[in-house]
PDB file of N, CA and C in Angstrom:
ATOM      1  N   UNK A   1    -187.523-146.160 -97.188  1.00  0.00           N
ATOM      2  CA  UNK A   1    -188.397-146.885 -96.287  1.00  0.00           C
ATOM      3  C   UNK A   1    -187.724-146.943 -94.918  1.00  0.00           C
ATOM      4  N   UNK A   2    -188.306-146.260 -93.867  1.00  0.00           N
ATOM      5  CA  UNK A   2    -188.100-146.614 -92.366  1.00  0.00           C
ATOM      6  C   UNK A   2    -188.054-147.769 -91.895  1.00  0.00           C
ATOM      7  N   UNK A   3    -186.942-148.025 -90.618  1.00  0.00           N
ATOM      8  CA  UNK A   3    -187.580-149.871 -90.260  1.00  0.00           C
ATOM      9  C   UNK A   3    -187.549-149.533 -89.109  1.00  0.00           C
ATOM     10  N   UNK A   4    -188.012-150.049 -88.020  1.00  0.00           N
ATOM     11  CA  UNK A   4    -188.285-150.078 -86.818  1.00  0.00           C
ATOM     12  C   UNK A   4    -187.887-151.288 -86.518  1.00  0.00           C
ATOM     13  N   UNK A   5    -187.040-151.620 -84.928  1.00  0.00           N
ATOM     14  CA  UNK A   5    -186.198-152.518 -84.432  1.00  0.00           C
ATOM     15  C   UNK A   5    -187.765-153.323 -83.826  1.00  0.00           C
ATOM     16  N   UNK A   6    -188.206-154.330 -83.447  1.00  0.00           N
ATOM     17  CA  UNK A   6    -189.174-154.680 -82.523  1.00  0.00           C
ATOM     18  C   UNK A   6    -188.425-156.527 -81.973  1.00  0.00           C
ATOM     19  N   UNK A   7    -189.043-156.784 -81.092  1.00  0.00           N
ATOM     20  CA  UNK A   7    -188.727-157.868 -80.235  1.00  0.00           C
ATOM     21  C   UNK A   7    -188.573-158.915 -81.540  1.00  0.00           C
ATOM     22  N   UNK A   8    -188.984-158.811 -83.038  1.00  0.00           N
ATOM     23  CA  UNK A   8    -189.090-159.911 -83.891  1.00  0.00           C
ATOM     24  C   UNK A   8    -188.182-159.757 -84.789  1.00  0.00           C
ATOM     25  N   UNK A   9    -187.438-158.653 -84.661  1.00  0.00           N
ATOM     26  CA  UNK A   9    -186.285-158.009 -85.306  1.00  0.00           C
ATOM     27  C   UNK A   9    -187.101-156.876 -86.145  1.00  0.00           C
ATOM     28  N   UNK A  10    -186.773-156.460 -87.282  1.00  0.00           N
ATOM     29  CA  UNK A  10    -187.068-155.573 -88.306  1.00  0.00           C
ATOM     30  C   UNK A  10    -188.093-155.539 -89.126  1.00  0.00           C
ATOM     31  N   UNK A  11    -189.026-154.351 -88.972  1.00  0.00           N
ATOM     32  CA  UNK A  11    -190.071-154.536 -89.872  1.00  0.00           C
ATOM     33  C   UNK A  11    -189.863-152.885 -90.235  1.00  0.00           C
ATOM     34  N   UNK A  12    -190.692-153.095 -91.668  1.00  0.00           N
ATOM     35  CA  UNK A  12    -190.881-151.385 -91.945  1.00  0.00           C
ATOM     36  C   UNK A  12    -192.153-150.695 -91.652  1.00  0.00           C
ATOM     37  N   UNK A  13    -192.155-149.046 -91.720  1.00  0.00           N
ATOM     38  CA  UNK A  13    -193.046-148.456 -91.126  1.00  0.00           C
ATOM     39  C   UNK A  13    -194.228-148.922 -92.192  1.00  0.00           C
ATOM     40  N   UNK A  14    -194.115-149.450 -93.669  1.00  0.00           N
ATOM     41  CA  UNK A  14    -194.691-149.401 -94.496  1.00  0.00           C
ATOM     42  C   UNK A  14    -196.024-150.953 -94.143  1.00  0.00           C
ATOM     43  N   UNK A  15    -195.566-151.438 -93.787  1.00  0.00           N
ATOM     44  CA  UNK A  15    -195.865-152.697 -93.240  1.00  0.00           C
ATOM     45  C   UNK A  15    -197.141-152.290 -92.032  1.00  0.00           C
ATOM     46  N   UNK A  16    -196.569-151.332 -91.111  1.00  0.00           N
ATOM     47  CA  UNK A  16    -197.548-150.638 -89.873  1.00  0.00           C
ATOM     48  C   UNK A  16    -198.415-150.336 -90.317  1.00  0.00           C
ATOM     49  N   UNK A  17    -198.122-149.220 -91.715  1.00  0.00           N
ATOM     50  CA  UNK A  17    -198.920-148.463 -92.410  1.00  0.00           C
ATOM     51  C   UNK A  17    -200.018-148.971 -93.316  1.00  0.00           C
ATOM     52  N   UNK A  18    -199.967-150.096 -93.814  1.00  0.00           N
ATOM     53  CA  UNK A  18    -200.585-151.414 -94.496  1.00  0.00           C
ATOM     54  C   UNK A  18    -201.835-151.642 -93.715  1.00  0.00           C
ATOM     55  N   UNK A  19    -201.497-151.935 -92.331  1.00  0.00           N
ATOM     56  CA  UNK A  19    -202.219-152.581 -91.541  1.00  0.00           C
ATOM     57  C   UNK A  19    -203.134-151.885 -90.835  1.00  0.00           C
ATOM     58  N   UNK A  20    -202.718-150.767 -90.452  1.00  0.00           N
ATOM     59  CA  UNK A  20    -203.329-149.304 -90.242  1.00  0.00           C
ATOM     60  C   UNK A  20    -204.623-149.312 -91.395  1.00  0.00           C
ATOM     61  N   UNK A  21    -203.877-148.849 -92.301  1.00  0.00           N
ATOM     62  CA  UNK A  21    -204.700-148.353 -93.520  1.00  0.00           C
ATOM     63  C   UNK A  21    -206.100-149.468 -93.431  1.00  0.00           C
ATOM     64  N   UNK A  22    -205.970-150.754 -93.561  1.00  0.00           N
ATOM     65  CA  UNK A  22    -206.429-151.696 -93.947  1.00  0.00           C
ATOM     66  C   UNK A  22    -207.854-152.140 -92.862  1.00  0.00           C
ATOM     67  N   UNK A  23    -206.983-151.704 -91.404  1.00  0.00           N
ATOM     68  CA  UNK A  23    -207.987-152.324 -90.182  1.00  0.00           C
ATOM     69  C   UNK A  23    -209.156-150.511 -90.272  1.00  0.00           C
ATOM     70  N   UNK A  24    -208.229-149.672 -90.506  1.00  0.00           N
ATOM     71  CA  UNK A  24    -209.007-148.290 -90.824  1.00  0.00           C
ATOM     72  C   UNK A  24    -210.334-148.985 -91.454  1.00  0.00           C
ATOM     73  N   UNK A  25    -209.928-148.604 -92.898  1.00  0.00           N
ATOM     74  CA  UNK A  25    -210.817-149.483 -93.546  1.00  0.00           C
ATOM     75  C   UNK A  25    -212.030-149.811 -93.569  1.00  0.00           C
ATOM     76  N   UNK A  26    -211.610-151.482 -92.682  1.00  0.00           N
ATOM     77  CA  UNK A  26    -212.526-152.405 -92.505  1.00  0.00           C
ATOM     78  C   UNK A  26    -213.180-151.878 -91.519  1.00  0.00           C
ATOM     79  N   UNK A  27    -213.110-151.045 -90.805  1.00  0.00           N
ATOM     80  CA  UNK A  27    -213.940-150.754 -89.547  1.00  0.00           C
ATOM     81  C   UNK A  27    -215.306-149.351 -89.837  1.00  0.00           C
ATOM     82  N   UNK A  28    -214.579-149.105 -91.235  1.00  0.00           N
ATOM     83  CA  UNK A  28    -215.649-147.979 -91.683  1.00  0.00           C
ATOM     84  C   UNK A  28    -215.149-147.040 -91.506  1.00  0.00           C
ATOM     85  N   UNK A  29    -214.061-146.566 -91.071  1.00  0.00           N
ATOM     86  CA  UNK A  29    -213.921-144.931 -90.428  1.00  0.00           C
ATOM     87  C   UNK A  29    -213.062-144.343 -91.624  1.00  0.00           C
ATOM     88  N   UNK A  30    -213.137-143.025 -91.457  1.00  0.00           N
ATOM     89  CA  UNK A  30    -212.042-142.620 -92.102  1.00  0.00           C
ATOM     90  C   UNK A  30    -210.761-141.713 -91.800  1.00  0.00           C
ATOM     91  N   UNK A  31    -210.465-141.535 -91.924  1.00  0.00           N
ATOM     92  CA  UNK A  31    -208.969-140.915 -91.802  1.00  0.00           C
ATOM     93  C   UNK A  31    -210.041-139.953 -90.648  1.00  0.00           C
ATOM     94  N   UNK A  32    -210.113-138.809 -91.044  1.00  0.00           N
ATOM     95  CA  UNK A  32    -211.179-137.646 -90.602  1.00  0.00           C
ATOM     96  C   UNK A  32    -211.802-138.342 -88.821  1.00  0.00           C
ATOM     97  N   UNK A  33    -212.437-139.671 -88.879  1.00  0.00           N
ATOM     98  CA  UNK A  33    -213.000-139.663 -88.069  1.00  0.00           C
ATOM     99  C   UNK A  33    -211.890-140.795 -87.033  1.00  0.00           C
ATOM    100  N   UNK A  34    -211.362-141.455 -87.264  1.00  0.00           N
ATOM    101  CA  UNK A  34    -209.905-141.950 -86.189  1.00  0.00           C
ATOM    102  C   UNK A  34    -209.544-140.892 -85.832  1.00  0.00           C
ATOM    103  N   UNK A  35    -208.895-140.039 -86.564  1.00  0.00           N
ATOM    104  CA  UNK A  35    -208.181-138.925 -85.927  1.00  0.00           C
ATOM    105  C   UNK A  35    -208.670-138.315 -84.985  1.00  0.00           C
ATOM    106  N   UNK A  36    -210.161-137.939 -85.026  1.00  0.00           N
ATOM    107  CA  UNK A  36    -210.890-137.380 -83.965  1.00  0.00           C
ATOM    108  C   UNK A  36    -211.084-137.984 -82.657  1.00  0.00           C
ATOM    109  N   UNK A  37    -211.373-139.562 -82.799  1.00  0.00           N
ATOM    110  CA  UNK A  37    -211.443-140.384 -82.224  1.00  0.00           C
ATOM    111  C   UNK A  37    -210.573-140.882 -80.998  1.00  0.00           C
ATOM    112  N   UNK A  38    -208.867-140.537 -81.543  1.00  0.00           N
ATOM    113  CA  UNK A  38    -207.515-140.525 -80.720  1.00  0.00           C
ATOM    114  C   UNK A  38    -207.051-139.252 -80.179  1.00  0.00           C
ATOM    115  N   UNK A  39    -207.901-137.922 -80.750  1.00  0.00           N
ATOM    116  CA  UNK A  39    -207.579-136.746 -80.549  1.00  0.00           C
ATOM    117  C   UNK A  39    -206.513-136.116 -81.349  1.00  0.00           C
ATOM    118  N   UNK A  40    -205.916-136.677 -82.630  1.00  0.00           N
ATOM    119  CA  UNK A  40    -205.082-135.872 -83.296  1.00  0.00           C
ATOM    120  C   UNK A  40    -205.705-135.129 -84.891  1.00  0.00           C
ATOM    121  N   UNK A  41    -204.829-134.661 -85.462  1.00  0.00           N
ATOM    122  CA  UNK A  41    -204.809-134.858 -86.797  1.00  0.00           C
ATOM    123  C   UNK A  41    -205.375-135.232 -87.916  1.00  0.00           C
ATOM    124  N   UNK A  42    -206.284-134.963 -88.647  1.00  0.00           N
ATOM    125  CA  UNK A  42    -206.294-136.049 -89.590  1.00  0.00           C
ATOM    126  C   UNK A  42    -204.924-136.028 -90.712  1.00  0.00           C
ATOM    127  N   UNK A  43    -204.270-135.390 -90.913  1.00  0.00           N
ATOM    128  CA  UNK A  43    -203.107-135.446 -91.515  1.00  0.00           C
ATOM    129  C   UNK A  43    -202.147-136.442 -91.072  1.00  0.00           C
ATOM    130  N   UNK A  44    -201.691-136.330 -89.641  1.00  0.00           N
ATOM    131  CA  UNK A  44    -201.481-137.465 -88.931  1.00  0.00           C
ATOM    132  C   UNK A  44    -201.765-138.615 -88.941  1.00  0.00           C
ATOM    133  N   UNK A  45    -202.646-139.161 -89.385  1.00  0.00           N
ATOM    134  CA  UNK A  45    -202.922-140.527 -89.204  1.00  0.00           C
ATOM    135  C   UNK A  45    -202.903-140.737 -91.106  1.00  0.00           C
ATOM    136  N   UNK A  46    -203.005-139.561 -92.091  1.00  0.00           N
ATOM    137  CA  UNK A  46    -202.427-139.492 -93.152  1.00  0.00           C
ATOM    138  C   UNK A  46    -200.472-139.763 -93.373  1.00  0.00           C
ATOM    139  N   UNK A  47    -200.300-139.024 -92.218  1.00  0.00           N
ATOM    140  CA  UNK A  47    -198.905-139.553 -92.095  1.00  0.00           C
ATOM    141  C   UNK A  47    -198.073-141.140 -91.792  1.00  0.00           C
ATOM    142  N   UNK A  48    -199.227-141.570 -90.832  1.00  0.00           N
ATOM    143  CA  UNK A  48    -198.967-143.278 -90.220  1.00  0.00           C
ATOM    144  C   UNK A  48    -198.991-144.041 -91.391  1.00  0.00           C
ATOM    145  N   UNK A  49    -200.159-143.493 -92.348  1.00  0.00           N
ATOM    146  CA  UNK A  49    -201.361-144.419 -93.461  1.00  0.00           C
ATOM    147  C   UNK A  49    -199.761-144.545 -94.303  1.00  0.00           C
ATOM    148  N   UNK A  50    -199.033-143.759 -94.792  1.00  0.00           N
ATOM    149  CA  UNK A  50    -198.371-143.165 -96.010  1.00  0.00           C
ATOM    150  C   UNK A  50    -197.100-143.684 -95.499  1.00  0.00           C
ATOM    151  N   UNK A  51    -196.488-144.471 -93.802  1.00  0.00           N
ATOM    152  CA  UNK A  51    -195.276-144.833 -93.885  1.00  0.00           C
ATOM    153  C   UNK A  51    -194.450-143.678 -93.521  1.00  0.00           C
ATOM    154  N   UNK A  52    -194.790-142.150 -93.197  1.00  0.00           N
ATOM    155  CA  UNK A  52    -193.730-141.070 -93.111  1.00  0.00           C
ATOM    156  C   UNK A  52    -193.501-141.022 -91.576  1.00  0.00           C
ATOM    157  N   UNK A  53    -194.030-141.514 -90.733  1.00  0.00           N
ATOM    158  CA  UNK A  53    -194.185-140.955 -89.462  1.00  0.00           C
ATOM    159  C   UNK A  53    -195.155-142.460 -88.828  1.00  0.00           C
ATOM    160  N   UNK A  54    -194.234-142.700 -86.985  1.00  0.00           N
ATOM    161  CA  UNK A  54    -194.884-143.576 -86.626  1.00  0.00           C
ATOM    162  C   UNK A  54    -195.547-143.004 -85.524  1.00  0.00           C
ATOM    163  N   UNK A  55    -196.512-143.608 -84.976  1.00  0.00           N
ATOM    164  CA  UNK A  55    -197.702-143.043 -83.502  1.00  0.00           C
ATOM    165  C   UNK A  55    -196.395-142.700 -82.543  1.00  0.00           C
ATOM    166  N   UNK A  56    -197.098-142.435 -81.617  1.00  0.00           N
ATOM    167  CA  UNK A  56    -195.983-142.414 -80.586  1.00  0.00           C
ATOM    168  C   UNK A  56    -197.038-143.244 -79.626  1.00  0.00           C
ATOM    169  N   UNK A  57    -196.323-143.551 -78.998  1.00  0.00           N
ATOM    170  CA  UNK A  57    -196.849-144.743 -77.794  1.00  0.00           C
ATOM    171  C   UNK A  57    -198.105-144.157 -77.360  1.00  0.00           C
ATOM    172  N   UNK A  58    -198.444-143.435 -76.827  1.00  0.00           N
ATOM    173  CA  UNK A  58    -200.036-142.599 -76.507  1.00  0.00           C
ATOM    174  C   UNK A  58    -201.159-143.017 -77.758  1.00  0.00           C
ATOM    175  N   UNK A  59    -200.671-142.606 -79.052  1.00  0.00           N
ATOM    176  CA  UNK A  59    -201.382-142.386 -80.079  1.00  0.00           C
ATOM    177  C   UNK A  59    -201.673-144.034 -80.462  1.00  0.00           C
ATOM    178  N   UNK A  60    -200.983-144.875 -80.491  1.00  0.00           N
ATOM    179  CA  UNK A  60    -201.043-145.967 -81.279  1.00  0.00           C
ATOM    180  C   UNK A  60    -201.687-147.379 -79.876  1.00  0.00           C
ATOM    181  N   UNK A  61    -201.412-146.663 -78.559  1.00  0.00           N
ATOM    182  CA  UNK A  61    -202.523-147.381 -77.652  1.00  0.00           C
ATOM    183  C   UNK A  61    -203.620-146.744 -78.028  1.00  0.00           C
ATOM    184  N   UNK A  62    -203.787-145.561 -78.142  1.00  0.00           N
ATOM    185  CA  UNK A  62    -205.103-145.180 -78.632  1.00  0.00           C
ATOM    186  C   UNK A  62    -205.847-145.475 -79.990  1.00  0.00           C
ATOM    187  N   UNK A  63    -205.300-146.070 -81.067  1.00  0.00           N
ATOM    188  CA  UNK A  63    -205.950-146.620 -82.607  1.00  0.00           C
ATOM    189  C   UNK A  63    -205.832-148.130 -82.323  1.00  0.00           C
ATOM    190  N   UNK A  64    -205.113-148.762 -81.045  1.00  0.00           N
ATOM    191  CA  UNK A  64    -205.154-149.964 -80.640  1.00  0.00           C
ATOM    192  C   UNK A  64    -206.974-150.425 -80.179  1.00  0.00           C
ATOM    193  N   UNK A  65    -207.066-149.324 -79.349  1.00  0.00           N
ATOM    194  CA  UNK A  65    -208.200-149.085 -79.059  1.00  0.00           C
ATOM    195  C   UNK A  65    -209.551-149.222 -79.985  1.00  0.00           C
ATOM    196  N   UNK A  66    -209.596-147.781 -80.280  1.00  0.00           N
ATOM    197  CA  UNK A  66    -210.560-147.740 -81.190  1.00  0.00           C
ATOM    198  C   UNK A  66    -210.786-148.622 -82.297  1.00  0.00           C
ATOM    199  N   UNK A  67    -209.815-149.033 -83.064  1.00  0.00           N
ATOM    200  CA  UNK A  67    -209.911-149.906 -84.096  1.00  0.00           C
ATOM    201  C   UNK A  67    -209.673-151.388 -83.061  1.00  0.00           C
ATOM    202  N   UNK A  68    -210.010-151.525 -82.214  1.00  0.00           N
ATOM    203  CA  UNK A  68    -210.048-153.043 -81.205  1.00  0.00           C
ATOM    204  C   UNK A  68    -209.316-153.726 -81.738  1.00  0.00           C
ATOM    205  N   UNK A  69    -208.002-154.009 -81.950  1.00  0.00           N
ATOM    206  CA  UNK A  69    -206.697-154.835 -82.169  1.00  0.00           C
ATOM    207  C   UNK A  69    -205.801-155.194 -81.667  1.00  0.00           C
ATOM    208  N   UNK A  70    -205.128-155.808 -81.114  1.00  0.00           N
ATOM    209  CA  UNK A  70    -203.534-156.028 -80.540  1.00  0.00           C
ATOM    210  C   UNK A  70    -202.752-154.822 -81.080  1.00  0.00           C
ATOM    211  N   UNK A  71    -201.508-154.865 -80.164  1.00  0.00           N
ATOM    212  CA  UNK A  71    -200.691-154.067 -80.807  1.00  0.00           C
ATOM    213  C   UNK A  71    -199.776-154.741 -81.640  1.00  0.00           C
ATOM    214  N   UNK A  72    -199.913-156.073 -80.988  1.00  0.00           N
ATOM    215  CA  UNK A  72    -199.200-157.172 -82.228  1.00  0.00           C
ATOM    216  C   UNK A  72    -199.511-157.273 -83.516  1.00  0.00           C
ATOM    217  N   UNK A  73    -200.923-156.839 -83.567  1.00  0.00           N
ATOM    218  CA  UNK A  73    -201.444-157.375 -84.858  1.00  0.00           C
ATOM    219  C   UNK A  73    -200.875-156.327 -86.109  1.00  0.00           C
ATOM    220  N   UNK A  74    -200.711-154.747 -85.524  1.00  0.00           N
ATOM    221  CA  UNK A  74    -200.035-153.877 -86.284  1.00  0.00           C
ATOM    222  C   UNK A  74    -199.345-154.011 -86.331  1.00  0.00           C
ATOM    223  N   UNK A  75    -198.378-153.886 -85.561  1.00  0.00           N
ATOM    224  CA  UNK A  75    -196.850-154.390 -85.760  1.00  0.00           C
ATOM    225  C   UNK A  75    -196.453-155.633 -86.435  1.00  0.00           C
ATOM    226  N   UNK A  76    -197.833-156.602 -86.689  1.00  0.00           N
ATOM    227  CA  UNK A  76    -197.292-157.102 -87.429  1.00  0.00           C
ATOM    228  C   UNK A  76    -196.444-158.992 -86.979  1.00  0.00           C
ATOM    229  N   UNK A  77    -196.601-158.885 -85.643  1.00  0.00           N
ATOM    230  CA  UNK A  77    -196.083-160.194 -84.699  1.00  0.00           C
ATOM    231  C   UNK A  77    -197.526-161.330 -84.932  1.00  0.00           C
ATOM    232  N   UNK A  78    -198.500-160.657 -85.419  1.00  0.00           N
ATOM    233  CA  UNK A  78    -199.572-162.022 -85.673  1.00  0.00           C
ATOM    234  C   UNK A  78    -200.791-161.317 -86.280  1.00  0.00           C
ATOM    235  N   UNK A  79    -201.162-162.243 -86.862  1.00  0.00           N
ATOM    236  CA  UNK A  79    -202.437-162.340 -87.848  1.00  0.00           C
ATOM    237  C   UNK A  79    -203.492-162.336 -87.002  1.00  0.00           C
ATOM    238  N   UNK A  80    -203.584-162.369 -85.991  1.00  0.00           N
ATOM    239  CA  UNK A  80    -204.928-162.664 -85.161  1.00  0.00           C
ATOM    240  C   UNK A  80    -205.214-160.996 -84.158  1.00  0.00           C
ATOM    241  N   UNK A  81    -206.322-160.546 -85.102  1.00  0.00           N
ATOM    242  CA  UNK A  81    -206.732-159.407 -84.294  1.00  0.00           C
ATOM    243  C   UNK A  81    -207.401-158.855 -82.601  1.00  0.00           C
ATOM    244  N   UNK A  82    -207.617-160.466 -82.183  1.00  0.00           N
ATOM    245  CA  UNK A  82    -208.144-160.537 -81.018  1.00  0.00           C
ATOM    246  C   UNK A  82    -206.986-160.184 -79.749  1.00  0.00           C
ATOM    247  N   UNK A  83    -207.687-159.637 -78.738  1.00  0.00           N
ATOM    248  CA  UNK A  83    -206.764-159.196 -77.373  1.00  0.00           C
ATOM    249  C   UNK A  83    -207.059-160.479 -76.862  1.00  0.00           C
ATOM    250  N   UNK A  84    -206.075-160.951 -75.945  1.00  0.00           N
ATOM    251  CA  UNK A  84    -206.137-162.350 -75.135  1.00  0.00           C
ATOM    252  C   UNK A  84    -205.653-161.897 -73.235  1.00  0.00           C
ATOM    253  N   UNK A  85    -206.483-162.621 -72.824  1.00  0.00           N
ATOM    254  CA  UNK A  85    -206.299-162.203 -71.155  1.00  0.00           C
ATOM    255  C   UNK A  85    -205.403-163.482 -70.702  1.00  0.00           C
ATOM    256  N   UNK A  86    -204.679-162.912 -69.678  1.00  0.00           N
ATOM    257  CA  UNK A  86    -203.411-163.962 -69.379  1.00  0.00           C
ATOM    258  C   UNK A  86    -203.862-165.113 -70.722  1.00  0.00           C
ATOM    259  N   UNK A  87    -203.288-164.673 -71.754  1.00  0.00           N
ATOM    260  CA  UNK A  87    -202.883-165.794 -72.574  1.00  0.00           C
ATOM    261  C   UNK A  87    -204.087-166.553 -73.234  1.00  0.00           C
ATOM    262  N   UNK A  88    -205.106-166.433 -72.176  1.00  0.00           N
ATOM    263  CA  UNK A  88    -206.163-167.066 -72.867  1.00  0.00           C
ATOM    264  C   UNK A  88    -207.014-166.708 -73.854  1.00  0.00           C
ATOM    265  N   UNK A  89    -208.544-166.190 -72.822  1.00  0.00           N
ATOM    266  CA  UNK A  89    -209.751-165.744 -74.242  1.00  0.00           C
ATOM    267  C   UNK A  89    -209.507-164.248 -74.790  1.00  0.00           C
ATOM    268  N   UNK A  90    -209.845-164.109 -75.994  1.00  0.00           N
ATOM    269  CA  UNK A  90    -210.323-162.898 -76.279  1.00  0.00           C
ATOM    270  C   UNK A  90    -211.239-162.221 -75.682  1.00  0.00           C
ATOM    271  N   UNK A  91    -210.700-160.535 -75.261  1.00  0.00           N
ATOM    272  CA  UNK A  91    -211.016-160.037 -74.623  1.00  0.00           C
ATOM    273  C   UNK A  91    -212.387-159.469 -74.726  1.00  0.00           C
ATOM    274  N   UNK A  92    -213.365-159.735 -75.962  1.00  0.00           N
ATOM    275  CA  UNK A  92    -214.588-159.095 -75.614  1.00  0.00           C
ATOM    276  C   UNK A  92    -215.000-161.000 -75.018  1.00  0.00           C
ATOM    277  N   UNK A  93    -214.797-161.911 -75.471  1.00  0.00           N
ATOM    278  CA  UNK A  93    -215.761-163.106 -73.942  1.00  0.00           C
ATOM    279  C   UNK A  93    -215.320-162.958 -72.731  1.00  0.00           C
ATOM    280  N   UNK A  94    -213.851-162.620 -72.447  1.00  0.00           N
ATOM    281  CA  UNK A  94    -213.278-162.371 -71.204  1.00  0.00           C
ATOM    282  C   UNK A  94    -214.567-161.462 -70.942  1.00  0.00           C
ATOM    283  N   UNK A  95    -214.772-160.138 -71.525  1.00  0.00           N
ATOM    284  CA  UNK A  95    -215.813-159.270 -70.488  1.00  0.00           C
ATOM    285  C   UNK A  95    -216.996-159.799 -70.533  1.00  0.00           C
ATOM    286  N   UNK A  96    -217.430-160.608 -71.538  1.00  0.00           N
ATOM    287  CA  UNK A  96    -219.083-161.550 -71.482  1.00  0.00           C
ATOM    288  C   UNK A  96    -218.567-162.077 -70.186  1.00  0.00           C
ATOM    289  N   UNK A  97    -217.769-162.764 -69.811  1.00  0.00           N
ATOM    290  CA  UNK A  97    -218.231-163.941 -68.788  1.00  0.00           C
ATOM    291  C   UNK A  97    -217.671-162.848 -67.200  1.00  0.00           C
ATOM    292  N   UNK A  98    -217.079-161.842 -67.506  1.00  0.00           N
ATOM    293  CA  UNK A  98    -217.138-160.891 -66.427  1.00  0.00           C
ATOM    294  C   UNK A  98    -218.257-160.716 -65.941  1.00  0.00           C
ATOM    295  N   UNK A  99    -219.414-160.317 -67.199  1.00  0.00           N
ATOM    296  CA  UNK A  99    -220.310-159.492 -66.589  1.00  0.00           C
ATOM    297  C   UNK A  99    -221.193-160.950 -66.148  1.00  0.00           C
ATOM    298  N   UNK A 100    -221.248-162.222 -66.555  1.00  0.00           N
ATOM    299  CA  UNK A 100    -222.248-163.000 -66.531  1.00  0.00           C
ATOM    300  C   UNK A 100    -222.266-163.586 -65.017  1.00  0.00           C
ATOM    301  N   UNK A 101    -220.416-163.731 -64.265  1.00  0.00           N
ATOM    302  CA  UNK A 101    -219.970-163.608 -63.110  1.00  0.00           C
ATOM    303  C   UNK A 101    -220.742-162.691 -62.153  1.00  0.00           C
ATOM    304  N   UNK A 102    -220.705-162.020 -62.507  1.00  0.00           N
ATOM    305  CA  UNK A 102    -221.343-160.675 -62.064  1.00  0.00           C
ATOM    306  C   UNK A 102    -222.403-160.272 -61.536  1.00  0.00           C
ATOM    307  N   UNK A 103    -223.643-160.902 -62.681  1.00  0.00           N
ATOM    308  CA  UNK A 103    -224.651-161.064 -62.437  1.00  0.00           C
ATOM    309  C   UNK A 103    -225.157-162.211 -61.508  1.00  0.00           C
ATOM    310  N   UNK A 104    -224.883-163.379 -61.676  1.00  0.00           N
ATOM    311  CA  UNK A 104    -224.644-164.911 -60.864  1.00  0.00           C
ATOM    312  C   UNK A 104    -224.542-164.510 -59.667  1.00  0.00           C
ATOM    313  N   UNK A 105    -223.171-163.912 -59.158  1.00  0.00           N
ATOM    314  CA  UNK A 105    -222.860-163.624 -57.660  1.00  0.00           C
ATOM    315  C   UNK A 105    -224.282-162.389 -57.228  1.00  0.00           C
ATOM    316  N   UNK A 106    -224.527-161.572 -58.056  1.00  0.00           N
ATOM    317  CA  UNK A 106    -225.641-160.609 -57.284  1.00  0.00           C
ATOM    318  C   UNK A 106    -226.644-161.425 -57.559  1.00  0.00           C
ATOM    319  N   UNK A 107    -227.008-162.512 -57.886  1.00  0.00           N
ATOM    320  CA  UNK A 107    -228.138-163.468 -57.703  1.00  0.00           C
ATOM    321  C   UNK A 107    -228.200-164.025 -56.195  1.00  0.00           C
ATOM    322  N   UNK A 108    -226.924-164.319 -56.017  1.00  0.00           N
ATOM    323  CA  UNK A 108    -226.908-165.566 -54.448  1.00  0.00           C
ATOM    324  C   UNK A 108    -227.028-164.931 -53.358  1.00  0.00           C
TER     325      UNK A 108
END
C-alpha cells in the first residue's frame, strides 16, 4: 500500500481510491465515461480506482471537477463534498446568488 505525505500527515492511495471509486459511483458514470470526461484513459482511472497510481495534479483538478467535490473531500481532510467560497457558501449558491446579483443590478 502507497501513502502519500498531505498537510494532515499520511494517508494511503487506497483511501483516494475508495473515494474515487465511490463518488464515481454515485454520480452514475463509469470508469469509460470519467475518463473521457478528464481526457485520459479508462485504464487510468482503473489505475486511481485500484490504489496503483495517483492523478497527477491536472488530472485530479479535473475528476475534482466533473465529479463536483473538494479536493479535500478525496483526499480525505473532510466528509463534506461541497466547495466553499472564502470559507463560506457552497459553491453552486455562491453562483445562485451571483447570477441573482446579476440580474437585480441589470434591473436598476
Amino acid at each position: 500500500m502507497k501513502k502519500i505525505t498531505s498537510a494532515g500527515g499520511q494517508m494511503s492511495t487506497e483511501f483516494i481510491a475508495m473515494r474515487l471509486s465511490g463518488l464515481r459511483k454515485s454520480r452514475k458514470l463509469t470508469q469509460a465515461e470519467l475518463a473521457s470526461k478528464i481526457g485520459c484513459a479508462e485504464g487510468t482511472i482503473g489505475h486511481y480506482e485500484q490504489g496503483t497510481k495517483l492523478p497527477s495534479m491536472n488530472n485530479f483538478v479535473k475528476i475534482c471537477e466533473v465529479l463536483n467535490c473538494s479536493a479535500d473531500y478525496l483526499l480525505g481532510r473532510t466528509d463534506d463534498l461541497n466547495f466553499y467560497l472564502n470559507g463560506g457558501l457552497p459553491n453552486d449558491l455562491g453562483n445562485a446568488l451571483n447570477i441573482i446579483v446579476a440580474a437585480l443590478e441589470n434591473q436598476i
